[in-house]
N, C-alpha and C. Protein backbone atom coordinates (compact mmCIF):
# COMPACT_ATOMS: atom_id res chain seq x y z
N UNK A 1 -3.59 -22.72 3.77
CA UNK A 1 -3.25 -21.49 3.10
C UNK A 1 -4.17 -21.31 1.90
N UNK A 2 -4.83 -19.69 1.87
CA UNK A 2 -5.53 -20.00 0.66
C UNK A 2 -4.99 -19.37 -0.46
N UNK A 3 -5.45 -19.23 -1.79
CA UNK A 3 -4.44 -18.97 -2.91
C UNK A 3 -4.63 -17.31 -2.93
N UNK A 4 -3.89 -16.99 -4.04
CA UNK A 4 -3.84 -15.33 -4.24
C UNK A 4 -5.39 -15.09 -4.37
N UNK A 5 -6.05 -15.97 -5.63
CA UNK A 5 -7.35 -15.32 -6.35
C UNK A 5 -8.65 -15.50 -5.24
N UNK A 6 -8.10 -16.28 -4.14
CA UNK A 6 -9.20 -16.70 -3.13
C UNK A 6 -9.85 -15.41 -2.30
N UNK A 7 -7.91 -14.93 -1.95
CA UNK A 7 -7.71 -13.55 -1.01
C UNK A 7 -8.26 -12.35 -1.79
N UNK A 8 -8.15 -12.40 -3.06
CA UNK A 8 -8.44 -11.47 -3.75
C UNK A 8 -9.88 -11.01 -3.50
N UNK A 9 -10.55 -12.77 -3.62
CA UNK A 9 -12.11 -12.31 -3.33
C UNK A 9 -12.93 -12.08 -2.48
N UNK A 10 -12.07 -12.56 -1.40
CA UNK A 10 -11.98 -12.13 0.44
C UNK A 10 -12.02 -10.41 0.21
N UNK A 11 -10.86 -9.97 -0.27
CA UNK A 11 -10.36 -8.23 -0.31
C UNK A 11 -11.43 -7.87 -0.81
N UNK A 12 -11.68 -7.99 -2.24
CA UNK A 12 -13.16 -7.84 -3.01
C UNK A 12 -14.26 -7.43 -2.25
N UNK A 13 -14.12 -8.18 -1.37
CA UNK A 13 -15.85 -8.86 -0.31
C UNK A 13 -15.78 -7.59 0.53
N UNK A 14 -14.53 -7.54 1.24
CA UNK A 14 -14.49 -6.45 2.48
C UNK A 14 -14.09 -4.75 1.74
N UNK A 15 -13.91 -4.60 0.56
CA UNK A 15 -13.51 -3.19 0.11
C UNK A 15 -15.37 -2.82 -0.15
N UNK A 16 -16.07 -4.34 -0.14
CA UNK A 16 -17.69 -3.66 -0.98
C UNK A 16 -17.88 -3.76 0.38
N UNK A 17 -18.19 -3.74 1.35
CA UNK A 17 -18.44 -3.56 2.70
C UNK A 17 -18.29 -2.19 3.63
N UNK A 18 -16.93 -1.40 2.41
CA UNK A 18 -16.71 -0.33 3.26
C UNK A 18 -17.72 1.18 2.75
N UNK A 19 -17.83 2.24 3.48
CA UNK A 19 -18.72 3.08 3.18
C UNK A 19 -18.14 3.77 2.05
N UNK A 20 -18.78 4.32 0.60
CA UNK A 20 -18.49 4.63 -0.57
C UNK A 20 -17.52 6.00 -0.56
N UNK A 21 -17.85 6.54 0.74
CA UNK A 21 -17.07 7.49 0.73
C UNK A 21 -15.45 7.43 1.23
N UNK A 22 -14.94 6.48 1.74
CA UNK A 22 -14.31 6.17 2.15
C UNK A 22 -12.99 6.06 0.29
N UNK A 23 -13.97 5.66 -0.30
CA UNK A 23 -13.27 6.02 -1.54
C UNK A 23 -12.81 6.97 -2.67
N UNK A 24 -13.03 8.12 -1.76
CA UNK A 24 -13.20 9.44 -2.39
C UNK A 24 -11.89 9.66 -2.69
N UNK A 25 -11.17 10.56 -3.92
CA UNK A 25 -9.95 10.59 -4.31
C UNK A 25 -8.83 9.34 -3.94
N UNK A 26 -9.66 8.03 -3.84
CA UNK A 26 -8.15 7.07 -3.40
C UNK A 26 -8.26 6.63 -5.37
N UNK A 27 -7.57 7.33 -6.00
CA UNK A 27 -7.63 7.47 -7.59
C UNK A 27 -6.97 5.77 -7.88
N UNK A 28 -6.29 5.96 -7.16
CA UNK A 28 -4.83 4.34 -7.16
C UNK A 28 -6.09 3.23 -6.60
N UNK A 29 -6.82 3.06 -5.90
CA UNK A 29 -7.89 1.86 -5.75
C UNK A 29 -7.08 1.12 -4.60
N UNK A 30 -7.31 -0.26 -4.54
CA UNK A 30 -6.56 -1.13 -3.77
C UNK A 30 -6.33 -2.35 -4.62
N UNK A 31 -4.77 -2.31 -4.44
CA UNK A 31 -3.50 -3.24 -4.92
C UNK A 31 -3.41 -4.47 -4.30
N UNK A 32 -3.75 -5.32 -4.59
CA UNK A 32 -3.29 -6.63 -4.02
C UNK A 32 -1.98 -7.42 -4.92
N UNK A 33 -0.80 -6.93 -4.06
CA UNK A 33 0.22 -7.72 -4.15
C UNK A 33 0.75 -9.03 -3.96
N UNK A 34 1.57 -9.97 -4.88
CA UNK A 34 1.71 -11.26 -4.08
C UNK A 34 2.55 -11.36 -3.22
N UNK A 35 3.65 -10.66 -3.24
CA UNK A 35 4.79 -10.36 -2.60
C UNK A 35 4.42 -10.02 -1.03
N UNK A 36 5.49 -10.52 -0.17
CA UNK A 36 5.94 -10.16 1.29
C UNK A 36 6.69 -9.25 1.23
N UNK A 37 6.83 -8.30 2.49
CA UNK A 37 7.17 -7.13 2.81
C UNK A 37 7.82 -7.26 4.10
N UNK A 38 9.05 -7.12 4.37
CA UNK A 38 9.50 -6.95 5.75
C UNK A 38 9.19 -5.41 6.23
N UNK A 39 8.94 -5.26 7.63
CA UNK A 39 8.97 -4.01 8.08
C UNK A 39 11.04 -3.80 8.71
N UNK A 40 11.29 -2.63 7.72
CA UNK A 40 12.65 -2.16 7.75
C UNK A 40 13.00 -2.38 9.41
N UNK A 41 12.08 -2.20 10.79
CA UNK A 41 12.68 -2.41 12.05
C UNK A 41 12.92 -3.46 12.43
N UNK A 42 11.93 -4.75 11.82
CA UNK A 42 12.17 -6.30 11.98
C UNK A 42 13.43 -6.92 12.82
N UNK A 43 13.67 -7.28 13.70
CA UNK A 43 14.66 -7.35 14.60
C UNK A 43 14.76 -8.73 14.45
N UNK A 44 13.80 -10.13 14.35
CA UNK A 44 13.65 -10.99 14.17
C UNK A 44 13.23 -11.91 13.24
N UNK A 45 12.94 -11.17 12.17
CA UNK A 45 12.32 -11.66 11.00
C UNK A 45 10.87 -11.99 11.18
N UNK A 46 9.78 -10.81 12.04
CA UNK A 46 9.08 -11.47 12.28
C UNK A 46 7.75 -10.07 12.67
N UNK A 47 8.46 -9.78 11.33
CA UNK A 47 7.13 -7.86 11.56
C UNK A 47 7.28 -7.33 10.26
N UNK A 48 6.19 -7.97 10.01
CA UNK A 48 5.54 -7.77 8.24
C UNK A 48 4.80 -6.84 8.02
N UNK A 49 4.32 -6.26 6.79
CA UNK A 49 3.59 -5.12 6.09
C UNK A 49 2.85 -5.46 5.61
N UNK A 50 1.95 -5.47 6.47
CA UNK A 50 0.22 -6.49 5.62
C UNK A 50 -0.25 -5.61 4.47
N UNK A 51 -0.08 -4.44 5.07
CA UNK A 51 -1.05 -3.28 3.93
C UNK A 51 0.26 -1.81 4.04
N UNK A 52 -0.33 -1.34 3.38
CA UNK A 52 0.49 0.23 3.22
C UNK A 52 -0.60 1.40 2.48
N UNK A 53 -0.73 2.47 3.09
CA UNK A 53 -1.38 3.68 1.99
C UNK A 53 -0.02 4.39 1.54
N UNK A 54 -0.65 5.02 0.23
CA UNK A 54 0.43 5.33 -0.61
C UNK A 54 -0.43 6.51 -0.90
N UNK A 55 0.58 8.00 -0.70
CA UNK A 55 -0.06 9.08 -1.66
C UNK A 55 1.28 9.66 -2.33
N UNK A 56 1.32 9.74 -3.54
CA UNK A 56 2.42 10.37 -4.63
C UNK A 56 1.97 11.21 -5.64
N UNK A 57 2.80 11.58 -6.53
CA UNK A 57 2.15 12.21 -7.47
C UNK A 57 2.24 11.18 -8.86
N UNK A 58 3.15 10.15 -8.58
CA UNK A 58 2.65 9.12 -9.69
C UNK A 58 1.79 8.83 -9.76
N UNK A 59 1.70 7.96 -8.23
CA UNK A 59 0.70 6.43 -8.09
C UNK A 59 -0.58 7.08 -7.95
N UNK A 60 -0.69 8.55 -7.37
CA UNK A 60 -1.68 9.09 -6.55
C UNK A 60 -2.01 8.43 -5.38
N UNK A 61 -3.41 8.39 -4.78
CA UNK A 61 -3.78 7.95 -3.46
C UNK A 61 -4.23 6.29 -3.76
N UNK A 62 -3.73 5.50 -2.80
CA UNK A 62 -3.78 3.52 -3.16
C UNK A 62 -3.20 3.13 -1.68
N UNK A 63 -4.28 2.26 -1.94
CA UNK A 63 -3.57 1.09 -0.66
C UNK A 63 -3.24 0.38 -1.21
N UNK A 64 -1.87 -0.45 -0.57
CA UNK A 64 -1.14 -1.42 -1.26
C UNK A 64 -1.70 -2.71 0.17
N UNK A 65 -1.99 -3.93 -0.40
CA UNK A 65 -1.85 -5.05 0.74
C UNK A 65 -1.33 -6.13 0.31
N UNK A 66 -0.24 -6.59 0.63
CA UNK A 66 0.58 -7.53 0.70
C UNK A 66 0.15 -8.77 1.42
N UNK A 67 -0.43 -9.88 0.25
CA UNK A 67 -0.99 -11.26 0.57
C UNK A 67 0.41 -12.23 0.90
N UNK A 68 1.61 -12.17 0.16
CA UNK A 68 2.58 -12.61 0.96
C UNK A 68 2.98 -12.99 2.23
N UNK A 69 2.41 -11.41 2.69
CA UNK A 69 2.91 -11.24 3.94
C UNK A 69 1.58 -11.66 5.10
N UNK A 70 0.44 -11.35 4.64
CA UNK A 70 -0.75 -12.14 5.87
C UNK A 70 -0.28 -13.63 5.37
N UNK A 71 0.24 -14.56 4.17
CA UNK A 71 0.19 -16.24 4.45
C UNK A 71 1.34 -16.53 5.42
N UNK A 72 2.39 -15.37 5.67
CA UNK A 72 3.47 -15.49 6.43
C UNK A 72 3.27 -15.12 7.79
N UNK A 73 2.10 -14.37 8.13
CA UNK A 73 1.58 -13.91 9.50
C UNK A 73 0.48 -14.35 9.57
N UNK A 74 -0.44 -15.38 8.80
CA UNK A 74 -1.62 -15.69 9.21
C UNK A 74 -2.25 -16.71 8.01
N UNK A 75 -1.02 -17.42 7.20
CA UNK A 75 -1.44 -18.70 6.20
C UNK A 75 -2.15 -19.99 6.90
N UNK A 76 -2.10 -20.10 8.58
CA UNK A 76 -2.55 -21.28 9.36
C UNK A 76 -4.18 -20.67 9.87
N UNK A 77 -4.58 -19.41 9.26
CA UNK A 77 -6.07 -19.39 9.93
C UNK A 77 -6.90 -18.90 9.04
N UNK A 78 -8.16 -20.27 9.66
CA UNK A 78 -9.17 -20.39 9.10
C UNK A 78 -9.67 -19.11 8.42
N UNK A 79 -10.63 -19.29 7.18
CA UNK A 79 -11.18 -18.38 6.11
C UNK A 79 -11.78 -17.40 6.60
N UNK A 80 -12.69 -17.79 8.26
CA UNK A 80 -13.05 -16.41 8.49
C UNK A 80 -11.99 -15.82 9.63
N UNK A 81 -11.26 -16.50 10.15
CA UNK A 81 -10.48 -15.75 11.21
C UNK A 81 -9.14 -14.50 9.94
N UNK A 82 -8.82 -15.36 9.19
CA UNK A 82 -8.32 -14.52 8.11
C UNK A 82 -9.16 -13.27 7.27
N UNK A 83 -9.91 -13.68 6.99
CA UNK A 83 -10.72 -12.55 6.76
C UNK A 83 -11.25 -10.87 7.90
N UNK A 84 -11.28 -11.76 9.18
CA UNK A 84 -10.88 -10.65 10.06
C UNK A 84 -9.46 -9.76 9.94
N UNK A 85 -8.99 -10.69 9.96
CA UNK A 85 -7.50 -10.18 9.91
C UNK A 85 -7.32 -8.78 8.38
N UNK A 86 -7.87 -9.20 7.39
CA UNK A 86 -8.06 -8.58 6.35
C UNK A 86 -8.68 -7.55 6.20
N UNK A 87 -10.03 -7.95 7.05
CA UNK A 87 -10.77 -6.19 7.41
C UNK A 87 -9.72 -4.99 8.58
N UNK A 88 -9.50 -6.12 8.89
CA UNK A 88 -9.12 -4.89 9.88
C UNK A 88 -7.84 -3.93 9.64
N UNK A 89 -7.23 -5.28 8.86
CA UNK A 89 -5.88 -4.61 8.06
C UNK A 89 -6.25 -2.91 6.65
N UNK A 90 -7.38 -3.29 5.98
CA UNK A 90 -8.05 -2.61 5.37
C UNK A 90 -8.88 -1.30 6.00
N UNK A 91 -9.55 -1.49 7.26
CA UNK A 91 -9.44 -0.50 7.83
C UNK A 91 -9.06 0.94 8.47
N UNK A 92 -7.71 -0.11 8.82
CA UNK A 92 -6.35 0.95 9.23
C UNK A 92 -5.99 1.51 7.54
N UNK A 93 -5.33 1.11 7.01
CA UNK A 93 -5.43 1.24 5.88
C UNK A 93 -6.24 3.06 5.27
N UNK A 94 -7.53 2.50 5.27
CA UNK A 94 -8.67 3.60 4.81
C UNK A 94 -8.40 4.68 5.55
N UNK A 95 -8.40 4.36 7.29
CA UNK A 95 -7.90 5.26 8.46
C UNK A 95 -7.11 6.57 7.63
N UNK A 96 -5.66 6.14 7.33
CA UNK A 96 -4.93 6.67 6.81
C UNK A 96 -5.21 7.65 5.80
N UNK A 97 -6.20 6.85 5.09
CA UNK A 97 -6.32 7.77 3.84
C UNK A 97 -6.93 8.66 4.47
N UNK A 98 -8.18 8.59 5.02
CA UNK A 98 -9.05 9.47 5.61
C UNK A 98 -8.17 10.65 6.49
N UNK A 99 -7.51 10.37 7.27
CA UNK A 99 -6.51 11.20 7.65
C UNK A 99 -5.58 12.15 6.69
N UNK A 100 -5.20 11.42 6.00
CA UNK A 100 -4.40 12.48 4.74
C UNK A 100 -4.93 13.18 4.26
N UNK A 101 -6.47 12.90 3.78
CA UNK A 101 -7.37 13.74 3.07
C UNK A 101 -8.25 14.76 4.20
N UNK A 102 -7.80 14.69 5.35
CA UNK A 102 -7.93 15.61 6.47
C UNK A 102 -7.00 16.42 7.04
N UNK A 103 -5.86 16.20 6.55
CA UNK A 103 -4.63 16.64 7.20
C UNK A 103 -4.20 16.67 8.69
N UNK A 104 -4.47 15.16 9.07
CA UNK A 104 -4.29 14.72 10.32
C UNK A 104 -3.29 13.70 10.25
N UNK A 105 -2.68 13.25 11.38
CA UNK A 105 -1.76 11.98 11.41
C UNK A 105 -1.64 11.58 12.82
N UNK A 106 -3.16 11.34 13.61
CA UNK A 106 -3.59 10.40 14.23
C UNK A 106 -2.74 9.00 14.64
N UNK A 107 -3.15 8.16 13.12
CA UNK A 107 -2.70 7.01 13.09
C UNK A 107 -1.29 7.11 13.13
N UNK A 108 -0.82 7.52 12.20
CA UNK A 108 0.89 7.84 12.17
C UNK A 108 1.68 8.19 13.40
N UNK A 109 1.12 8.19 14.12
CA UNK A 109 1.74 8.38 15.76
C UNK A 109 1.36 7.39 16.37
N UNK A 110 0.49 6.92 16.01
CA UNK A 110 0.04 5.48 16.85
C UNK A 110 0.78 4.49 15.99
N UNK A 111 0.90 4.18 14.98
CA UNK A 111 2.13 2.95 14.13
C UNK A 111 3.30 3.87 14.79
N UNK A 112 3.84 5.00 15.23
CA UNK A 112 4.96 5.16 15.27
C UNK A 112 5.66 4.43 16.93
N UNK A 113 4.07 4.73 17.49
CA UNK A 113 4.30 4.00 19.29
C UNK A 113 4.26 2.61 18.65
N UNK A 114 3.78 2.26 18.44
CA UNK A 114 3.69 0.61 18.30
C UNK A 114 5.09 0.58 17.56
N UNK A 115 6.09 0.67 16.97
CA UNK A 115 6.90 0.35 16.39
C UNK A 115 8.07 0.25 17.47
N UNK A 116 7.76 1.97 18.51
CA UNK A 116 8.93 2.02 19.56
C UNK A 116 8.49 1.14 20.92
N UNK A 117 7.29 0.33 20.99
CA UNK A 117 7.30 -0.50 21.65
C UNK A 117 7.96 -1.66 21.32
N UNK A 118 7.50 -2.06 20.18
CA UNK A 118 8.51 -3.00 19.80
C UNK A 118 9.80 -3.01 19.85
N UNK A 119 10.18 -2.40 19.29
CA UNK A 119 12.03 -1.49 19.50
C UNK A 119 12.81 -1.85 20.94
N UNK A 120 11.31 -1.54 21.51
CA UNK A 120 11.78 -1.62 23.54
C UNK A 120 11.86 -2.66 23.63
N UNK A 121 10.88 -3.65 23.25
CA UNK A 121 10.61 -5.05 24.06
C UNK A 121 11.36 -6.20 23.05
N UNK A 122 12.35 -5.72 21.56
CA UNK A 122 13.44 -6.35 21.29
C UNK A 122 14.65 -5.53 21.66
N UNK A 123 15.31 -4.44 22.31
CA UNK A 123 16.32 -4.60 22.55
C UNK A 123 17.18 -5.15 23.07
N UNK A 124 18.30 -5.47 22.47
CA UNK A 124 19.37 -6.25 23.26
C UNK A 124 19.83 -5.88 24.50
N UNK A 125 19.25 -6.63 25.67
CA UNK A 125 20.20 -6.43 26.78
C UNK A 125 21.51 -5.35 27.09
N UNK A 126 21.50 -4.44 27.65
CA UNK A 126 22.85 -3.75 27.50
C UNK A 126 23.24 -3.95 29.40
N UNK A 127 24.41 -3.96 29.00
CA UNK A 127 25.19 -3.90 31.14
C UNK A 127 25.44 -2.76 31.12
């Protein structure tokens, strides 16, 4: 497992990687939290919130990513297999923003299937 300030510089590494525009009005930046995040459908304790975009009129536009939650979904892999895990989480992520600042919701239908797949493939048995 590596520490917060390690991931930090992992996140660091892959936010300077992404195209500059990609940062246009995200005013809020990207948050690296220490904290874990359950996803509210979690049926098993076992469907976490690696990242989140956030647009408000507090916070404004920010991705939030929750290092908690990748050492709890991915504290056993190696620096670069984790670091994949991190871009890609960051990706989706940007996705989002890029979408909001388009007035699309693409992605948001696609996390919404992936959620009701899940939903399907934990429901309880019914007779």
């Amino acid at each position: 497992m590596i520490s917060l300030a390690e991931f930090n510089r992992i996140l660091s590494e892959a936010a300077d990687e992404m195209p500059p525009d990609f940062f246009d009005d995200l005013n809020g930046g990207i948050r690296l939290l220490p904290e874990w995040k359950m996803h509210p459908e979690a049926v098993h304790g076992d469907l976490y919130i690696l990242g989140e975009y956030h647009y408000d009129s507090v916070m404004g536009r920010n991705i939030a990513i929750y290092y908690g939650s990748f050492m709890r979904t991915y504290g056993n892999l190696d620096e670069n297999l984790l670091r994949e895990r991190i871009v890609h989480t960051l990706k989706h992520e940007f996705r989002h923003h890029l979408e909001s600042m388009g007035g699309t919701k693409e992605l948001e239908i696609e996390d919404r299937d992936q959620i009701e797949k899940y939903r399907e493939k934990n429901r309880p048995d019914t007779p």
